[in-house]
Protein backbone atom coordinates (compact mmCIF):
# COMPACT_ATOMS: atom_id res chain seq x y z
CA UNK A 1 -5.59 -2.01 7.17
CA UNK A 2 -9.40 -1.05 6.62
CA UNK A 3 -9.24 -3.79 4.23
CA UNK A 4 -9.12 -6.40 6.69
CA UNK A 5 -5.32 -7.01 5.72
CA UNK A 6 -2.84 -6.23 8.86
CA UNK A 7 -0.10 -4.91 6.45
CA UNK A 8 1.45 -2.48 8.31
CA UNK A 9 -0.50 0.76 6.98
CA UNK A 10 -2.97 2.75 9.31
CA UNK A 11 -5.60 4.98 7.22
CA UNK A 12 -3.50 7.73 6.08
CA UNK A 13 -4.69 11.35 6.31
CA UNK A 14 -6.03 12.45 2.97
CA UNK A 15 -3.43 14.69 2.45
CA UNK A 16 -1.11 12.10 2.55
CA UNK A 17 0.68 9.92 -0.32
CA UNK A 18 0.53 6.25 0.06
CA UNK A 19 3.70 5.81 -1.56
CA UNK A 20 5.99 8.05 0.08
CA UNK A 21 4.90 6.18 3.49
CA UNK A 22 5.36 2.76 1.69
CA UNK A 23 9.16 4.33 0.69
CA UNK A 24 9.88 5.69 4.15
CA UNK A 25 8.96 2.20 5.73
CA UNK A 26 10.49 -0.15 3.40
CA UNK A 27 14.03 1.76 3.61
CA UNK A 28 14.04 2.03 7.23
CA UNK A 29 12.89 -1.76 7.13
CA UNK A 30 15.85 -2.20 4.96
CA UNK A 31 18.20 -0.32 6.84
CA UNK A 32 17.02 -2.36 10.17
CA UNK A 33 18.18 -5.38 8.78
CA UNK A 34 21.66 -4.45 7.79
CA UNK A 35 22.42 -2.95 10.83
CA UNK A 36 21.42 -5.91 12.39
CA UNK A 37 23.34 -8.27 9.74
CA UNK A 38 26.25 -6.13 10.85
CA UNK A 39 25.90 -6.76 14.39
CA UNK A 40 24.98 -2.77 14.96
CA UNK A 41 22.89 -1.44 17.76
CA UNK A 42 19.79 0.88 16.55
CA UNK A 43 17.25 2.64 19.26
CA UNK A 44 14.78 1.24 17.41
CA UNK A 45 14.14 -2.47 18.55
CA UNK A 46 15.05 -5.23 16.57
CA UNK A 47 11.87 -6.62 16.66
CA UNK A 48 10.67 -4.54 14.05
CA UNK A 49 12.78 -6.87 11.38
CA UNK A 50 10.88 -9.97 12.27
CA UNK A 51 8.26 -9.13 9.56
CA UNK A 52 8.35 -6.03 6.91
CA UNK A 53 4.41 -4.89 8.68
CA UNK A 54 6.19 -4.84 12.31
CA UNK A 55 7.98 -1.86 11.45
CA UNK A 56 5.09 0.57 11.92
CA UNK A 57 4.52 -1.02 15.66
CA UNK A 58 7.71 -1.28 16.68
CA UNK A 59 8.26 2.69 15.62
CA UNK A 60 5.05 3.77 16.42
CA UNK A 61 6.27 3.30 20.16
CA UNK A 62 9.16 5.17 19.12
CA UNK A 63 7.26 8.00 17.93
CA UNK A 64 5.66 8.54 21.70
CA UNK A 65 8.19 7.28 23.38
CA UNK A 66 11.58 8.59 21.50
CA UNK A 67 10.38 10.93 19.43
CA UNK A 68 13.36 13.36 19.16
CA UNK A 69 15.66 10.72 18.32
CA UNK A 70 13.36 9.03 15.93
CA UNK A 71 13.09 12.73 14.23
CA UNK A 72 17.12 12.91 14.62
CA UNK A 73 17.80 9.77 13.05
CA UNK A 74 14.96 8.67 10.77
CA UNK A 75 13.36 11.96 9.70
CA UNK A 76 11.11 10.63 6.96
CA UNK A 77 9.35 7.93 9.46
CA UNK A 78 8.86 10.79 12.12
CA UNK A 79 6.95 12.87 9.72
CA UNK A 80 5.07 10.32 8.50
CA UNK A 81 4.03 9.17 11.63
CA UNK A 82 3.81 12.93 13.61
CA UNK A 83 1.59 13.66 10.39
CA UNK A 84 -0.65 10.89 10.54
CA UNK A 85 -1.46 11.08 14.39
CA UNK A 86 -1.87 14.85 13.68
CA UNK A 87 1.20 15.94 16.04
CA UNK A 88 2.04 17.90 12.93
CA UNK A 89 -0.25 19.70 10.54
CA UNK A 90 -0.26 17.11 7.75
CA UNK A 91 1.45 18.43 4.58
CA UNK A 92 2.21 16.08 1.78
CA UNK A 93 5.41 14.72 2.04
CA UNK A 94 7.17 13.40 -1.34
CA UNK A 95 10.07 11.36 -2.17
CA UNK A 96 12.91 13.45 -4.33
């Protein structure tokens, strides 16, 4: 977002790679929307389906607010986001 675009990405700790929180994102984005297709209930509020960029609010609140369910249920966004607030020390997390 230092570019002046509000697209859902916060300046990333250097250690971190850009596309492995682009992945984690996108497929809980992803995975929001079917369960609410499907009429499913998720912690996470389904706000964060209105637009693709809401996700990082909507689980950023999470992250403070939820965090050991967000870590119980959506791993790869709680590391992401635990590493980029520095609740964690940052290591660089990778996509297999």
């Amino acid at each position: 977002m230092l570019d002046g675009a509000a697209d859902g990405t916060p300046p990333l700790h250097p250690d971190m790679d850009l596309r492995t929180w682009i992945d984690s994102f996108t497929d809980t984005y992803k995975q929001l929307r079917k369960q609410i297709e499907r009429h499913q209930l998720s912690q996470i509020d389904p706000y964060a389906v209105e637009k693709q960029t809401e996700v990082f609010d909507v689980v950023s609140e999470e992250c403070f607010c939820a965090s050991d369910w967000l870590y119980q249920y959506h791993a790869d966004i709680y590391l992401q986001m635990a590493c980029s607030i520095g609740r964690i020390q940052c290591c660089v997390f990778h996509n297999s």
